[in-house]
N, C-alpha and C. Protein backbone atom coordinates (compact mmCIF):
# COMPACT_ATOMS: atom_id res chain seq x y z
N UNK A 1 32.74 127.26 77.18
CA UNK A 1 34.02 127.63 77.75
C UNK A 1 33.99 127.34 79.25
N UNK A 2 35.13 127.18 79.64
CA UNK A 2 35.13 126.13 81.30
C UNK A 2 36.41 126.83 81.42
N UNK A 3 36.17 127.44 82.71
CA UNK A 3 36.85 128.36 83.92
C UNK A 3 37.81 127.15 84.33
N UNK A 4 39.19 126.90 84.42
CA UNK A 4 40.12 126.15 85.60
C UNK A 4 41.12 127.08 86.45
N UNK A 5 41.02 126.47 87.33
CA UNK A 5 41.88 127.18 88.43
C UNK A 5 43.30 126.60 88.19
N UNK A 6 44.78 127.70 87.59
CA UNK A 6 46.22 127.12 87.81
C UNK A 6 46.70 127.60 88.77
N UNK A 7 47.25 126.91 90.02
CA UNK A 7 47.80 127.46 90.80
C UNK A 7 49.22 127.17 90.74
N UNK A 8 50.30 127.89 90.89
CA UNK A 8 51.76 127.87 90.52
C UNK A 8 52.84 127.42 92.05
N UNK A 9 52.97 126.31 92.22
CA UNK A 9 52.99 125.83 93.70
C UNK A 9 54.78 126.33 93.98
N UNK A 10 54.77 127.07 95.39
CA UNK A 10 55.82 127.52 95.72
C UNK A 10 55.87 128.96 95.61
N UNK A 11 54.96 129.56 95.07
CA UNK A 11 54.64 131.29 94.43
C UNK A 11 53.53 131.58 95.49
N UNK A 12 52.41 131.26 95.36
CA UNK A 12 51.22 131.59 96.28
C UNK A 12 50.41 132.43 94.78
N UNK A 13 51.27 132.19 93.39
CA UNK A 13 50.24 132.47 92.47
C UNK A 13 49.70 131.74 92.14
N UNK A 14 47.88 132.46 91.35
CA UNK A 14 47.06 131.44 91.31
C UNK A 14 46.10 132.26 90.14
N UNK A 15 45.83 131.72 88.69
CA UNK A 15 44.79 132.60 87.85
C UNK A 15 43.87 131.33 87.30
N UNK A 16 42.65 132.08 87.03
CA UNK A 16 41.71 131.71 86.55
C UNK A 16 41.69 131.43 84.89
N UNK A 17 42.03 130.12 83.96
CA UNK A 17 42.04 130.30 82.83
C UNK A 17 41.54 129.40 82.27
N UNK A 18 40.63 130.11 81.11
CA UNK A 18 39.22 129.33 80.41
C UNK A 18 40.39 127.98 79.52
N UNK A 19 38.90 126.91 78.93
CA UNK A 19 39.83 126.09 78.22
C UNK A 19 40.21 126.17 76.94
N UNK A 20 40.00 127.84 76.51
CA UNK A 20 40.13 128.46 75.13
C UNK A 20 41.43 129.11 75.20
N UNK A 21 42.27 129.28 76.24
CA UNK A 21 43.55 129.81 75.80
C UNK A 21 44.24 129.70 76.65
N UNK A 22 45.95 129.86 76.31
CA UNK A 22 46.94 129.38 76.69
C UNK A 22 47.07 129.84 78.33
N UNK A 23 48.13 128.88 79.08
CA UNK A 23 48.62 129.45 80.53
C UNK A 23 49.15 130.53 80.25
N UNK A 24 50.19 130.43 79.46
CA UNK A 24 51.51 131.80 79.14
C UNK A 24 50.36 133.04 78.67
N UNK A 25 49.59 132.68 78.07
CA UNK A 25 48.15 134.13 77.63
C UNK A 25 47.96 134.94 78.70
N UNK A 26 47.23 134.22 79.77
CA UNK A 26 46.52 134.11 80.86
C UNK A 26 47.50 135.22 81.82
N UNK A 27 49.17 133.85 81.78
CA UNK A 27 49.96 134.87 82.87
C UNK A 27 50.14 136.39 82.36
N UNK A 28 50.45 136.62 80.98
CA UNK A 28 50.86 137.77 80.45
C UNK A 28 49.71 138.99 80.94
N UNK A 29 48.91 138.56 80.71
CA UNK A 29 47.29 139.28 80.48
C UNK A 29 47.53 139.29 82.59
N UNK A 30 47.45 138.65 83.29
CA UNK A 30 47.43 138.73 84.36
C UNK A 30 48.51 139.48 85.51
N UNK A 31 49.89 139.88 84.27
CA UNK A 31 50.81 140.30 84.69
C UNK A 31 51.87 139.05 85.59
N UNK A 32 51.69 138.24 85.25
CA UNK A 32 52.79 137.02 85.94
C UNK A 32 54.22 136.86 85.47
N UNK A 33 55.32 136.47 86.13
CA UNK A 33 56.39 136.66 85.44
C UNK A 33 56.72 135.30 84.95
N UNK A 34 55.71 134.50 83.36
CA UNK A 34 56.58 133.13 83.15
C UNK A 34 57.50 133.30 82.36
N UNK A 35 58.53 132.97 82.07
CA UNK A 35 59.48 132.89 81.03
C UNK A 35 59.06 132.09 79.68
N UNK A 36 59.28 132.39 78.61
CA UNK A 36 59.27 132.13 76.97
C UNK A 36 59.77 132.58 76.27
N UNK A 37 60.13 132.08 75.24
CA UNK A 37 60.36 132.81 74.06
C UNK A 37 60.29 132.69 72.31
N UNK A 38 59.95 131.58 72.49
CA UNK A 38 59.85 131.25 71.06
C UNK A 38 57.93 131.27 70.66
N UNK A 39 57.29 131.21 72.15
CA UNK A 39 55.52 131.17 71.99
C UNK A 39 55.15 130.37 70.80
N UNK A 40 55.88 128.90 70.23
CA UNK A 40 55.33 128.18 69.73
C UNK A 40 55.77 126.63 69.92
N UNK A 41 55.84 126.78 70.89
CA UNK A 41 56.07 125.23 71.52
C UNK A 41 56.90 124.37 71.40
N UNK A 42 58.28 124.97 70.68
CA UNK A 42 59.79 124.85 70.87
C UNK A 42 61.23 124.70 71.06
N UNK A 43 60.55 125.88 71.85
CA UNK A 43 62.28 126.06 72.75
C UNK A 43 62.36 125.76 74.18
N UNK A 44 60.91 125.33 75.12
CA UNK A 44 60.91 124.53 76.06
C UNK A 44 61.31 125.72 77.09
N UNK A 45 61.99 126.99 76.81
CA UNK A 45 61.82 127.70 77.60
C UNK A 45 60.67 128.17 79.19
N UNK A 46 59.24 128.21 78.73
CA UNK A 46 58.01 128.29 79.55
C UNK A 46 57.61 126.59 80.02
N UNK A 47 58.37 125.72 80.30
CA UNK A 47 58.24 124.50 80.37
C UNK A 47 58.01 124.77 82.07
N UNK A 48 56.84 123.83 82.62
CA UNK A 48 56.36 123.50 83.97
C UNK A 48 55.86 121.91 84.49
N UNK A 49 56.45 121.55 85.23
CA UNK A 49 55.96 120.63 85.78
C UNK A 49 54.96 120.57 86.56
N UNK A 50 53.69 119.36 85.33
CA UNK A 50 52.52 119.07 85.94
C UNK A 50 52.10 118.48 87.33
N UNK A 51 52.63 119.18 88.19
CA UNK A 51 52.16 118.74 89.88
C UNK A 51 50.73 117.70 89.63
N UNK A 52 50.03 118.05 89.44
CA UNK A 52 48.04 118.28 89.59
C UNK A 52 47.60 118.42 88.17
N UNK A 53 46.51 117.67 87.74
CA UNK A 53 45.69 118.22 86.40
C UNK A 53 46.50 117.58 85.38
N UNK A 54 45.12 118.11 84.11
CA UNK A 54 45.67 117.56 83.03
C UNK A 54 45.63 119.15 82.07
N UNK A 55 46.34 118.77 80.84
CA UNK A 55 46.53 119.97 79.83
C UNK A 55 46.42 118.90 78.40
N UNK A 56 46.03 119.96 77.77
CA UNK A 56 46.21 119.69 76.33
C UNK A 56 46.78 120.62 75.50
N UNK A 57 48.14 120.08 74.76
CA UNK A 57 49.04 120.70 73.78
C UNK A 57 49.47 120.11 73.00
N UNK A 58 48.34 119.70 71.86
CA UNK A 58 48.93 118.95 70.67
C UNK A 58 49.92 119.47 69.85
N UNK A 59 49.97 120.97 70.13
CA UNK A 59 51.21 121.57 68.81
C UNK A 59 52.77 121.50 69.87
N UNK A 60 52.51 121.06 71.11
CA UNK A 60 53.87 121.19 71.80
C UNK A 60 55.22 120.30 70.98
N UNK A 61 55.53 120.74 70.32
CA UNK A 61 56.64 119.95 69.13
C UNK A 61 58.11 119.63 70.06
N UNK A 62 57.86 120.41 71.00
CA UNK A 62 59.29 120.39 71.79
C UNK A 62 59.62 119.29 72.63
N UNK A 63 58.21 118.47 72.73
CA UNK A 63 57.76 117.42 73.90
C UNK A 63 58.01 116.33 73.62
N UNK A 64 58.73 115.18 73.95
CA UNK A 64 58.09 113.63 73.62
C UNK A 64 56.90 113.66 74.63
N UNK A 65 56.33 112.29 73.50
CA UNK A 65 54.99 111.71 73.98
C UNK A 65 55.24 112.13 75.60
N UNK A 66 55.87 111.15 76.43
CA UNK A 66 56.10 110.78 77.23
C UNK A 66 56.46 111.73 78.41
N UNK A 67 56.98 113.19 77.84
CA UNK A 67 57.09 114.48 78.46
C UNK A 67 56.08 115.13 78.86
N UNK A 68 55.41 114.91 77.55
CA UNK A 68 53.92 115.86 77.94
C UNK A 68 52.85 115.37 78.30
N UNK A 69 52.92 114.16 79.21
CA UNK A 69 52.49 113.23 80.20
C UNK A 69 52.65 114.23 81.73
N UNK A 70 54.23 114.64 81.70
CA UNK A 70 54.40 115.32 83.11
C UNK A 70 54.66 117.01 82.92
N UNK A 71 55.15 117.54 81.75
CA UNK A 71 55.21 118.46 81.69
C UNK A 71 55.02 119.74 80.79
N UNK A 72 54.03 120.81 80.89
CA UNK A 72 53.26 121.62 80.30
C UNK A 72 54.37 122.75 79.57
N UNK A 73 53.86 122.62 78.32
CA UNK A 73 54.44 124.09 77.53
C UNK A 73 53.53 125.37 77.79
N UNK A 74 53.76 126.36 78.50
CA UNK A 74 52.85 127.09 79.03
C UNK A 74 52.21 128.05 77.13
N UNK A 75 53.06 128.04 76.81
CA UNK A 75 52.85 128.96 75.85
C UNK A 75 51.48 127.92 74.28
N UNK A 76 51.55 127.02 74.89
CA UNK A 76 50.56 125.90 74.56
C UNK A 76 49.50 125.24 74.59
N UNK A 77 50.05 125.01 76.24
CA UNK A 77 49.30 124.40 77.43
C UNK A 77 47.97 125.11 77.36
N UNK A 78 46.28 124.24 77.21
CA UNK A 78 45.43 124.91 77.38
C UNK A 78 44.97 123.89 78.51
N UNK A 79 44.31 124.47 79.56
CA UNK A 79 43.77 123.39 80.95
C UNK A 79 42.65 122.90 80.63
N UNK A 80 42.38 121.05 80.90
CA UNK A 80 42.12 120.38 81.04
C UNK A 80 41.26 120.49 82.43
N UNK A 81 41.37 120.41 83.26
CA UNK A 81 41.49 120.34 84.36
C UNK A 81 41.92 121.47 85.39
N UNK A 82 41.59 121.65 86.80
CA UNK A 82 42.13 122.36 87.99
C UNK A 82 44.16 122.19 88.02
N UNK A 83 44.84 123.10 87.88
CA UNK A 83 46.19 122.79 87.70
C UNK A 83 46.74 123.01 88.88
N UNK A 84 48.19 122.61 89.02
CA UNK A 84 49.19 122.82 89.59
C UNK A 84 50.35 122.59 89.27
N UNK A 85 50.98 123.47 89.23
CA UNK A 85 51.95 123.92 87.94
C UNK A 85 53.82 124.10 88.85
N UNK A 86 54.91 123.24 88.38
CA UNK A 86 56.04 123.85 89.17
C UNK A 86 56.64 124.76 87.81
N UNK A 87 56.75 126.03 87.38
CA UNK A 87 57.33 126.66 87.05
C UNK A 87 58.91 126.41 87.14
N UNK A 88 59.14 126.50 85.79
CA UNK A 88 61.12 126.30 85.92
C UNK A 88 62.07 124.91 85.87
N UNK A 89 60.86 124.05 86.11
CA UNK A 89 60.75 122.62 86.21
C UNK A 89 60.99 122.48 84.82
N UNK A 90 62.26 121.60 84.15
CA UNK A 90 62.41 121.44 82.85
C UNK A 90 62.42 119.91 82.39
N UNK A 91 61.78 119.37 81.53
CA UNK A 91 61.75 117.78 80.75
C UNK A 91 63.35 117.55 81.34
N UNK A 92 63.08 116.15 81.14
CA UNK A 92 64.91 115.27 80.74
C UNK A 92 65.53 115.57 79.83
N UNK A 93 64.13 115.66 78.47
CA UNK A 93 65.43 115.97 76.64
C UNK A 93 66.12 117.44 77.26
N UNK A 94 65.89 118.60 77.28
CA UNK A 94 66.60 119.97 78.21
C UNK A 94 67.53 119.58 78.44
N UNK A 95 67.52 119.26 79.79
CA UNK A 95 68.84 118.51 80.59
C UNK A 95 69.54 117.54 79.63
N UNK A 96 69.14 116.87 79.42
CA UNK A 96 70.26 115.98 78.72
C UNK A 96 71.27 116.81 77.63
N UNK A 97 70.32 117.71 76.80
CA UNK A 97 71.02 118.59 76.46
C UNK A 97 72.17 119.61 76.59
N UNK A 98 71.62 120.33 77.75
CA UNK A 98 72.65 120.87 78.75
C UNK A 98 73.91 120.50 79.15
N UNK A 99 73.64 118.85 79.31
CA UNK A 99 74.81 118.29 79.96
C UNK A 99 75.79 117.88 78.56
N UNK A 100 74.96 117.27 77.42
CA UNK A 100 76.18 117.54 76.24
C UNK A 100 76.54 118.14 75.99
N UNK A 101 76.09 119.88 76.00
CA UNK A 101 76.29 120.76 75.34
C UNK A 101 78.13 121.23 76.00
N UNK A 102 77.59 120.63 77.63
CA UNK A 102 78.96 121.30 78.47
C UNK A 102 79.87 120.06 78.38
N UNK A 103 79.65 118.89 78.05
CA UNK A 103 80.71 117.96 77.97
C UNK A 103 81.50 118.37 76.48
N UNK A 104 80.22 118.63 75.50
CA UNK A 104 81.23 118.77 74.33
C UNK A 104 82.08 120.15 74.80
N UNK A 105 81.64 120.98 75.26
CA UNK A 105 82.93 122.33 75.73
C UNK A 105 83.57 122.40 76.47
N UNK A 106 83.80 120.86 77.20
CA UNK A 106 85.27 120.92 78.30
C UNK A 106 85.94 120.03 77.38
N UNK A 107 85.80 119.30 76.64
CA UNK A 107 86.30 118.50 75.23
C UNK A 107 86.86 119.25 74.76
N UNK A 108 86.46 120.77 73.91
CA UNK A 108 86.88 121.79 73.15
C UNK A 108 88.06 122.23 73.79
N UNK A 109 88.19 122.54 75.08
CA UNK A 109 88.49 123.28 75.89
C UNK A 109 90.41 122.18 75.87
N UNK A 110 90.01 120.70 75.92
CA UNK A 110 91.63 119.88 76.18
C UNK A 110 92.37 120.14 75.02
């Protein structure tokens, strides 16, 4: 088991978490405030952008390939590597979402 340092850039938080269990574990157990809710890799909710480091989250289902290149499902995410983490930071699929969700309801709305 191997100790990495995540530090959460813009917070001045910073925990120590082995490469046996999750960030979102770690924060809970540490008292941190990340957001989640589905704790199975999802709903993209606990989603952070990988500043620094690498992670591994093969069950992150919520991710393309290509997402989870830059950005960590905390509730997933086990460290690889020394992290740096932007909290709140959400993928493109999210957003893109978002933005249909409100085009289809100003549509509804004519």
């Amino acid at each position: 088991m191997t100790e990495y340092t995540v530090e959460f850039v813009g917070t001045g938080e910073t925990i120590e978490v082995s490469d046996t269990e999750t960030i979102l574990s770690k924060c809970i157990e540490e008292g941190i405030a990340q957001e989640y809710s589905c704790r199975v890799g999802m709903c993209l909710a606990c989603s952070a952008e990988i500043v620094e480091g690498d992670v591994t989250q093969p069950a992150a289902r919520g991710l393309t390939d290509e997402e989870a290149e830059n950005y960590a499902l905390t509730c997933m995410a086990r460290p690889q590597s020394d992290l740096k983490l932007d909290r709140g930071k959400y993928p493109p699929s999210i957003e893109d979402e978002s933005a249909a969700t409100t085009e289809t309801a100003a549509a509804d709305d004519d």
